[in-house]
PDB file of N, CA and C in Angstrom:
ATOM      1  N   UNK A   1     120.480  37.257  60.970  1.00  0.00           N
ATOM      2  CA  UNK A   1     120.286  36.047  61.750  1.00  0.00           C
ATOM      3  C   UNK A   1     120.978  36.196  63.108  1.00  0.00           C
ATOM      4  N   UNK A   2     120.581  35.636  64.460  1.00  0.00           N
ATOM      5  CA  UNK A   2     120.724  35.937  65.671  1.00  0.00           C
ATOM      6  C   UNK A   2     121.414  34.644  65.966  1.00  0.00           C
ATOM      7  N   UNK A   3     122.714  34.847  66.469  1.00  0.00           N
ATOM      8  CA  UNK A   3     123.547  33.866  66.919  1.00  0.00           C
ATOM      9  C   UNK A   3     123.130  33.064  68.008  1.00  0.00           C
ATOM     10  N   UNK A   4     123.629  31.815  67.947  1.00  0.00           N
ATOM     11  CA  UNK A   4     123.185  31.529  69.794  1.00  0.00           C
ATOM     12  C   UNK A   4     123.718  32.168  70.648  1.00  0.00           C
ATOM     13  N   UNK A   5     124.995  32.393  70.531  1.00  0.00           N
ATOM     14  CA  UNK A   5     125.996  33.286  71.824  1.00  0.00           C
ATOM     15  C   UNK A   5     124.992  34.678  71.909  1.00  0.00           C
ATOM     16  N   UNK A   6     124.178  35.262  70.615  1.00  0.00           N
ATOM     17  CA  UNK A   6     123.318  36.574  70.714  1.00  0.00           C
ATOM     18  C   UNK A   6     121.964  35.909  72.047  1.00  0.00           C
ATOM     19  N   UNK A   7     121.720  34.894  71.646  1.00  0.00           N
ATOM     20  CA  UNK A   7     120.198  34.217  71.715  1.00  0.00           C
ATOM     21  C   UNK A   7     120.234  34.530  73.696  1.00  0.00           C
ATOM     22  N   UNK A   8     121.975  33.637  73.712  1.00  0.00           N
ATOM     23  CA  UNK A   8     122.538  33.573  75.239  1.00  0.00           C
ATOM     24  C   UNK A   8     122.361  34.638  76.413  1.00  0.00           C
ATOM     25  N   UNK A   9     122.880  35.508  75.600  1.00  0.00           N
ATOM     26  CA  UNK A   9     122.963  36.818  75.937  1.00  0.00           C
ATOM     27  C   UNK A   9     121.621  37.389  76.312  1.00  0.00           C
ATOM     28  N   UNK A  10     120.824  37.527  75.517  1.00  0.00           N
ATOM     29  CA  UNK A  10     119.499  37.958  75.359  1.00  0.00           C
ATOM     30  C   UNK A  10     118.636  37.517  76.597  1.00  0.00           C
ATOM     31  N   UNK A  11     119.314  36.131  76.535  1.00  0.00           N
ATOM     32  CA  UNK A  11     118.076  35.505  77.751  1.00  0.00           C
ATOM     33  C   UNK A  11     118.813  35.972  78.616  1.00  0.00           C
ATOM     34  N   UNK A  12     119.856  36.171  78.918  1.00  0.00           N
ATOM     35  CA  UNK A  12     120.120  36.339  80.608  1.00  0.00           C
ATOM     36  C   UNK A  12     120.055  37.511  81.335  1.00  0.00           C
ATOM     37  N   UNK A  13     119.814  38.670  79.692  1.00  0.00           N
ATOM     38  CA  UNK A  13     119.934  40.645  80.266  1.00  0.00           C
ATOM     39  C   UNK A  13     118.266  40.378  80.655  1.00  0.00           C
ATOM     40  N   UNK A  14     117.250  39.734  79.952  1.00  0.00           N
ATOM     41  CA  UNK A  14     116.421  39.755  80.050  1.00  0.00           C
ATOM     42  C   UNK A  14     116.298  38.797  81.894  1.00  0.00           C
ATOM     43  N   UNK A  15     116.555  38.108  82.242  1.00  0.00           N
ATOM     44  CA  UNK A  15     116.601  37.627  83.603  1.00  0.00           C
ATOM     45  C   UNK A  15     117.194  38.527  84.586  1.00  0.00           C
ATOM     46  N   UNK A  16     117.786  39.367  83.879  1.00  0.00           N
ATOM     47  CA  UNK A  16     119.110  40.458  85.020  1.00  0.00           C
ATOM     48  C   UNK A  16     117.616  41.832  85.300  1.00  0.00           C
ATOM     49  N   UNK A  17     116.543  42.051  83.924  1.00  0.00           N
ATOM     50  CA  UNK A  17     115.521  42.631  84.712  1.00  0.00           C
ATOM     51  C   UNK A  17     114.521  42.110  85.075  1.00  0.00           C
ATOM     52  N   UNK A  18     114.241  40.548  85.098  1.00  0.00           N
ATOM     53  CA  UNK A  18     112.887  40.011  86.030  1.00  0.00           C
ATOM     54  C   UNK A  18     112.799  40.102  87.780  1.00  0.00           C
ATOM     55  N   UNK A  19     112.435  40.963  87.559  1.00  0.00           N
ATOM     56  CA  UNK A  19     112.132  41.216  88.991  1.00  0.00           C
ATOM     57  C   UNK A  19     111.835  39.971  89.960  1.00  0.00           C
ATOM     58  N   UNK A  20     111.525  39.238  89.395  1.00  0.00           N
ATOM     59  CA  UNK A  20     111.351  38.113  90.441  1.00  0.00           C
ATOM     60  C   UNK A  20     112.698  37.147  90.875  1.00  0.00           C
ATOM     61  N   UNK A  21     113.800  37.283  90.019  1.00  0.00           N
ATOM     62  CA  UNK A  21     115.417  36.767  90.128  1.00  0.00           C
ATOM     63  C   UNK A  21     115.670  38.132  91.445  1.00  0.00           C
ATOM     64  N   UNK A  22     115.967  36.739  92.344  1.00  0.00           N
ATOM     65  CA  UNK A  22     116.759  37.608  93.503  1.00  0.00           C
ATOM     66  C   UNK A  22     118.297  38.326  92.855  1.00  0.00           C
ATOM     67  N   UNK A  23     118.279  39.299  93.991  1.00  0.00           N
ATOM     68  CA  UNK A  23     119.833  40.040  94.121  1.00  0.00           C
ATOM     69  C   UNK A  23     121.264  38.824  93.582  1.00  0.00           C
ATOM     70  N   UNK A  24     121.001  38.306  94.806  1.00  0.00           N
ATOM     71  CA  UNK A  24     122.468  37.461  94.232  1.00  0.00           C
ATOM     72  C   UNK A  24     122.985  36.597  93.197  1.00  0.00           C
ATOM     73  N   UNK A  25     121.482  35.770  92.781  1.00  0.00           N
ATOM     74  CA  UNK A  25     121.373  35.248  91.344  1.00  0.00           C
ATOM     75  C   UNK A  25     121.736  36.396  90.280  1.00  0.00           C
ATOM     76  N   UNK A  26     121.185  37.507  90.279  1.00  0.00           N
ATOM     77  CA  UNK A  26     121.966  38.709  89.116  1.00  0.00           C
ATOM     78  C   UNK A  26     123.007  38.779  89.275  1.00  0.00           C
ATOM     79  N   UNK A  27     123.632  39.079  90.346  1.00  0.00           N
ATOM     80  CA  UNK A  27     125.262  39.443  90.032  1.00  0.00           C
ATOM     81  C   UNK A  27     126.001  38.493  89.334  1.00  0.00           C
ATOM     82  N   UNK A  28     125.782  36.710  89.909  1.00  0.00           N
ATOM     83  CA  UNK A  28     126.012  35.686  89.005  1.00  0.00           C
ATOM     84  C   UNK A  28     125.404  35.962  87.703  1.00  0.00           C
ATOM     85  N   UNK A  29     124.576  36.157  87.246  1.00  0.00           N
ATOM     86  CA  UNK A  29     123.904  36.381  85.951  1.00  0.00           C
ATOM     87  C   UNK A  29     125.108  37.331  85.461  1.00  0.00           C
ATOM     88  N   UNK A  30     125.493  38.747  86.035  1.00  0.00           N
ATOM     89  CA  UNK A  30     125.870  39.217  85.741  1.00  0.00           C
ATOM     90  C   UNK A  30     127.202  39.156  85.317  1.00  0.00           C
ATOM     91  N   UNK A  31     127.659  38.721  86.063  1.00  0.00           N
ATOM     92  CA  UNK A  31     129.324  38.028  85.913  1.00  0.00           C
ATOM     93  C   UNK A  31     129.154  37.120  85.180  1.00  0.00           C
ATOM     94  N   UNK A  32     128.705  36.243  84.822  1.00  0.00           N
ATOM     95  CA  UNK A  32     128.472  35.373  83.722  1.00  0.00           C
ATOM     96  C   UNK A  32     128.397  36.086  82.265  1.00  0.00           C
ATOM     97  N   UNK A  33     127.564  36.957  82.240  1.00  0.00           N
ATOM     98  CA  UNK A  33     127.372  37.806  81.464  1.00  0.00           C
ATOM     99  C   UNK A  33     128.917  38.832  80.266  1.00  0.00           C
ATOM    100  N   UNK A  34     129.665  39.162  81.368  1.00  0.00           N
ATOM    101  CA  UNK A  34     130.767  39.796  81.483  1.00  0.00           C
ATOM    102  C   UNK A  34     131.803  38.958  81.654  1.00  0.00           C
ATOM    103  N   UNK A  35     131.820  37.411  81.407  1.00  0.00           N
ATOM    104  CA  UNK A  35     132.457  36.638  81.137  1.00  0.00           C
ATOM    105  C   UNK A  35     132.054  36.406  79.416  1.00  0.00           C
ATOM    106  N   UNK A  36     131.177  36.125  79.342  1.00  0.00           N
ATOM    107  CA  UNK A  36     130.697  35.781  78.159  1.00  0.00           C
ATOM    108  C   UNK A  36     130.966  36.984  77.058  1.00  0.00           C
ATOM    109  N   UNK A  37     130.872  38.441  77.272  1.00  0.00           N
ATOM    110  CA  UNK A  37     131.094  39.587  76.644  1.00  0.00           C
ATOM    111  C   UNK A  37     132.641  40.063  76.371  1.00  0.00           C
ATOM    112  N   UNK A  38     134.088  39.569  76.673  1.00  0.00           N
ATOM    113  CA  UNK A  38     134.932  39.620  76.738  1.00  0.00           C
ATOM    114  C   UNK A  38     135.145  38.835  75.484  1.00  0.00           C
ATOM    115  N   UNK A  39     136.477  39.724  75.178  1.00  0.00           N
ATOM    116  CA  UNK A  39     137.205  38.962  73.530  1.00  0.00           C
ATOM    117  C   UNK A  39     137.997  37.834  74.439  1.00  0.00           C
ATOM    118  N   UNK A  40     138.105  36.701  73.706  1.00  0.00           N
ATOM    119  CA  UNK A  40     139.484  35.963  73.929  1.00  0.00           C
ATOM    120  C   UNK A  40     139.203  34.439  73.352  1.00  0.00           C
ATOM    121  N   UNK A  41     139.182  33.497  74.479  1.00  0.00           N
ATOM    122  CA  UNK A  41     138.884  32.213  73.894  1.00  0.00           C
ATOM    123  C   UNK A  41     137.594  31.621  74.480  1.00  0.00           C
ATOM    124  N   UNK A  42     136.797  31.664  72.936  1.00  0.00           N
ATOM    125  CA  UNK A  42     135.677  31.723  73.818  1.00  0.00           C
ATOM    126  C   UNK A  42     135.272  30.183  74.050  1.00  0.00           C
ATOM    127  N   UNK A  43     135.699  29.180  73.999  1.00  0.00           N
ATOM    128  CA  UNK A  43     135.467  28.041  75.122  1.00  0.00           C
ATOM    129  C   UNK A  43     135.812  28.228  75.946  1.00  0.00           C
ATOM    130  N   UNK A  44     136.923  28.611  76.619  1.00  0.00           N
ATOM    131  CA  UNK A  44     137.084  28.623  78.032  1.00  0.00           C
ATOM    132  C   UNK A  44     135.985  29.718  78.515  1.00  0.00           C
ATOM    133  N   UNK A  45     135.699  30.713  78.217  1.00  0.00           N
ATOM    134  CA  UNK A  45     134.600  31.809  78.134  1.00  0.00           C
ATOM    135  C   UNK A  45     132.940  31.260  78.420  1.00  0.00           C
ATOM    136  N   UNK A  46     132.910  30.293  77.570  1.00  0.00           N
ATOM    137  CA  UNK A  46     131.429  29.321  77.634  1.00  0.00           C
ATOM    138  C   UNK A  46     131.654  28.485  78.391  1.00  0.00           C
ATOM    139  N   UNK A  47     132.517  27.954  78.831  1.00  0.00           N
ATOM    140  CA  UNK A  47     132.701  26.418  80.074  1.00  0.00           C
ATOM    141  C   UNK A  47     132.322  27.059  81.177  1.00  0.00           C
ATOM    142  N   UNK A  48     133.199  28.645  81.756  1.00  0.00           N
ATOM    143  CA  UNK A  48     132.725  29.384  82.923  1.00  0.00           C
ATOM    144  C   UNK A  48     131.874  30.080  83.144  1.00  0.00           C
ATOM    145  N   UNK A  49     131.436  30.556  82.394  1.00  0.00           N
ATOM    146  CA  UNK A  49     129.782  31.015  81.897  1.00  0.00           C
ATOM    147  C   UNK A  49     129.256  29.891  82.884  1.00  0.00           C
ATOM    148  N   UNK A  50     129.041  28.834  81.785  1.00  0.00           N
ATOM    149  CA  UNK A  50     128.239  27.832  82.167  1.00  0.00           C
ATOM    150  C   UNK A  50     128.424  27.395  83.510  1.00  0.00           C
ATOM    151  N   UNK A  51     129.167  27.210  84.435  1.00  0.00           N
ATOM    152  CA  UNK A  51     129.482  26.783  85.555  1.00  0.00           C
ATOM    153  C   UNK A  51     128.988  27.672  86.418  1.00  0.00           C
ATOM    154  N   UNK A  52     129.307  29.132  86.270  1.00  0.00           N
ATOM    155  CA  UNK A  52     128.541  29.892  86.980  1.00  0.00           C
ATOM    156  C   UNK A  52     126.919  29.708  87.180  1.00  0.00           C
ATOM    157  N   UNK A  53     126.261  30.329  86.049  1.00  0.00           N
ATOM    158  CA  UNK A  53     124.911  29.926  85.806  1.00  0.00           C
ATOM    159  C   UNK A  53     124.638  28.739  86.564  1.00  0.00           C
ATOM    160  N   UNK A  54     125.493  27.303  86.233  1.00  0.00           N
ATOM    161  CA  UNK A  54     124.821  25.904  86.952  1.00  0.00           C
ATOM    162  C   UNK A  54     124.722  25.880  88.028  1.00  0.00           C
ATOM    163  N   UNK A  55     125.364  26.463  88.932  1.00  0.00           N
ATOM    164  CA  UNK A  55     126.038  26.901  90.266  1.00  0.00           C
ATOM    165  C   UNK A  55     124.585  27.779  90.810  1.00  0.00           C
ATOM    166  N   UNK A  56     124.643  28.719  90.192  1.00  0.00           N
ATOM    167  CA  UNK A  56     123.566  29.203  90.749  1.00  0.00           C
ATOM    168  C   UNK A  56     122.268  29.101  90.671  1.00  0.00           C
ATOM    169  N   UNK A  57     121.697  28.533  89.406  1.00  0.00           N
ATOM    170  CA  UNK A  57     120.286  27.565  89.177  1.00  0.00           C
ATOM    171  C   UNK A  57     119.990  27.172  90.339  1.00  0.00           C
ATOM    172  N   UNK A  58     121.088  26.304  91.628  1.00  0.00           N
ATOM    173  CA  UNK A  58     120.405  25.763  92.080  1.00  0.00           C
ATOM    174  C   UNK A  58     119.986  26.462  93.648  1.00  0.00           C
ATOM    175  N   UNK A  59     119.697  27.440  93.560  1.00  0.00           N
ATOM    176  CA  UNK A  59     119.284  28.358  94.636  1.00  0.00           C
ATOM    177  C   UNK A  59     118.212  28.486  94.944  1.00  0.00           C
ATOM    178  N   UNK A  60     117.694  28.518  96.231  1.00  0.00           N
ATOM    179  CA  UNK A  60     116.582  28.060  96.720  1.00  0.00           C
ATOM    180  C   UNK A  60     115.354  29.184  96.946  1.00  0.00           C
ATOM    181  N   UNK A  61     115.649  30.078  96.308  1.00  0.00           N
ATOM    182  CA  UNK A  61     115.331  31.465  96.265  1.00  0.00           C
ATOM    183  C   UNK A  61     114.595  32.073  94.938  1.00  0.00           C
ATOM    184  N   UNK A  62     115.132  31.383  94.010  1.00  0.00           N
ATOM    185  CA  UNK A  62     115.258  31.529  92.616  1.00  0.00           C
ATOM    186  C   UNK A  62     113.651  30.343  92.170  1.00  0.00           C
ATOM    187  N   UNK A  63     112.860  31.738  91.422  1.00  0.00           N
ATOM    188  CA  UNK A  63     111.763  30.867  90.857  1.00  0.00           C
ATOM    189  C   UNK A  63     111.574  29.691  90.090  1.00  0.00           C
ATOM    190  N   UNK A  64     111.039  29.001  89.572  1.00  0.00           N
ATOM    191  CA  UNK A  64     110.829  28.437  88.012  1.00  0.00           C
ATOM    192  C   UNK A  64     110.750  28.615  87.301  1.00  0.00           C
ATOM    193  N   UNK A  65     110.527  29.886  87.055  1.00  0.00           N
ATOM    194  CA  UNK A  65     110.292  30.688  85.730  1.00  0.00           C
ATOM    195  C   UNK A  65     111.730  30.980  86.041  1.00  0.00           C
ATOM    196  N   UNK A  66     112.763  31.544  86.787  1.00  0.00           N
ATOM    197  CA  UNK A  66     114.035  31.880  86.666  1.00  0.00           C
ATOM    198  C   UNK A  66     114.939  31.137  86.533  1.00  0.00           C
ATOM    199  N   UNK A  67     114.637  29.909  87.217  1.00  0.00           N
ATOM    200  CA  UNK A  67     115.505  28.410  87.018  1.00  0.00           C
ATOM    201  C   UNK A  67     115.568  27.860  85.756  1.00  0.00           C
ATOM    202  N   UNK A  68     114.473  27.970  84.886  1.00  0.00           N
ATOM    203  CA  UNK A  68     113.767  27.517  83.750  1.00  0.00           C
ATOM    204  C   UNK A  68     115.135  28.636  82.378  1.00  0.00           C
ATOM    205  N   UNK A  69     114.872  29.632  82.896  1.00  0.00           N
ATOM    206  CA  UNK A  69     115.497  30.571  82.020  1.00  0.00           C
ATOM    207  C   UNK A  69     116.901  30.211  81.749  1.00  0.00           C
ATOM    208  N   UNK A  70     117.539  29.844  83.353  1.00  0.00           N
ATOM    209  CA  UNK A  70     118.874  29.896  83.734  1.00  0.00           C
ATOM    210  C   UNK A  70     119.105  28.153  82.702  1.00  0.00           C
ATOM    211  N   UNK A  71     118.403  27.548  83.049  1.00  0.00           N
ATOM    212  CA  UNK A  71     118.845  26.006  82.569  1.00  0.00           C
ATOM    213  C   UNK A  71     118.196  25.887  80.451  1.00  0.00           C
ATOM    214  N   UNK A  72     117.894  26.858  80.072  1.00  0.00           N
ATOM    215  CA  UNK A  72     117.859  27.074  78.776  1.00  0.00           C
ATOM    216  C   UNK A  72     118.777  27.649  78.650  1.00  0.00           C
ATOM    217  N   UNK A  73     119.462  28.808  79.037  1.00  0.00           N
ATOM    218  CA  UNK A  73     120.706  29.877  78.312  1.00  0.00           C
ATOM    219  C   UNK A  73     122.212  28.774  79.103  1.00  0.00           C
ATOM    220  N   UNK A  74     121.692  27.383  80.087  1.00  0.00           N
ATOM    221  CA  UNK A  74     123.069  26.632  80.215  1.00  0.00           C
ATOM    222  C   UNK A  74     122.931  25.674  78.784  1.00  0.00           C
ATOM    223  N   UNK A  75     121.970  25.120  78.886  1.00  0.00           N
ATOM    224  CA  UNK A  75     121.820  24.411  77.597  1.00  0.00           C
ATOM    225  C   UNK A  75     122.311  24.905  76.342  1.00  0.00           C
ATOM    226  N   UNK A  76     121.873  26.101  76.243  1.00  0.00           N
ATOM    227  CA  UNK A  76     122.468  26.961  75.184  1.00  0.00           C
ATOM    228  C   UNK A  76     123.785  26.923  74.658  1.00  0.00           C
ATOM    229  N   UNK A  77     124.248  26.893  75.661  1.00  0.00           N
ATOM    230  CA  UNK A  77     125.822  27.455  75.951  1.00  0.00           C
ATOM    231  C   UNK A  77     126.822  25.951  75.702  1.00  0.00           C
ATOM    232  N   UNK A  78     126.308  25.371  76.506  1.00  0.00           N
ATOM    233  CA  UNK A  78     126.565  23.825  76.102  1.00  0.00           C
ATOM    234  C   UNK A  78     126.902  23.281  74.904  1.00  0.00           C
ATOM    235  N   UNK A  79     125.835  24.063  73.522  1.00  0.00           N
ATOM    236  CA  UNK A  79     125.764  23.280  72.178  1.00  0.00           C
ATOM    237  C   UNK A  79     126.572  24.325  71.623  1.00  0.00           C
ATOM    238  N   UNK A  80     127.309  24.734  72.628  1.00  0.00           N
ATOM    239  CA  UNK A  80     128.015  26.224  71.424  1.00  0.00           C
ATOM    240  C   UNK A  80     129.497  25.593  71.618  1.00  0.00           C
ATOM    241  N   UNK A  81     129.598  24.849  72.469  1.00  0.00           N
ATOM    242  CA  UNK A  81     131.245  24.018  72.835  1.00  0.00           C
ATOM    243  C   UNK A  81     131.410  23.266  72.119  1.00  0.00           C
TER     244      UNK A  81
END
């Protein structure tokens, strides 16, 4: 069975190769990512996750299909707190 924190994950490596997510939205993706992949406490881990991601959703650059992605894996993340 596939965790949500797996589910999380999944959606966002998968956004880190849609070619249509600009440059700077990935690195946020990415750092989010590598926040989320670190041992420790993982609420504080999922609160900044999430802040990142929200932060950058709202970029004017960034598709619907990428916005769409980004505001499911925040949602996600949300019900895991």
């Amino acid at each position: 069975m596939v965790s949500k924190m797996d589910e999380v994950i999944t959606l966002l490596e998968n956004a880190m190769n849609d070619r249509g997510v600009p440059k700077n939205v990935k690195e946020n993706i990415e750092e989010g990512l590598t926040i989320l992949k670190k041992p420790g406490a993982e609420g504080v881990q999922i609160a900044e996750a999430a802040s990142i991601l929200d932060e950058v959703s709202n970029d004017p650059n960034l598709s619907v299909y990428g916005r769409t992605i980004l505001w499911d894996a925040i949602s996600k993340l949300e019900a895991l707190k």
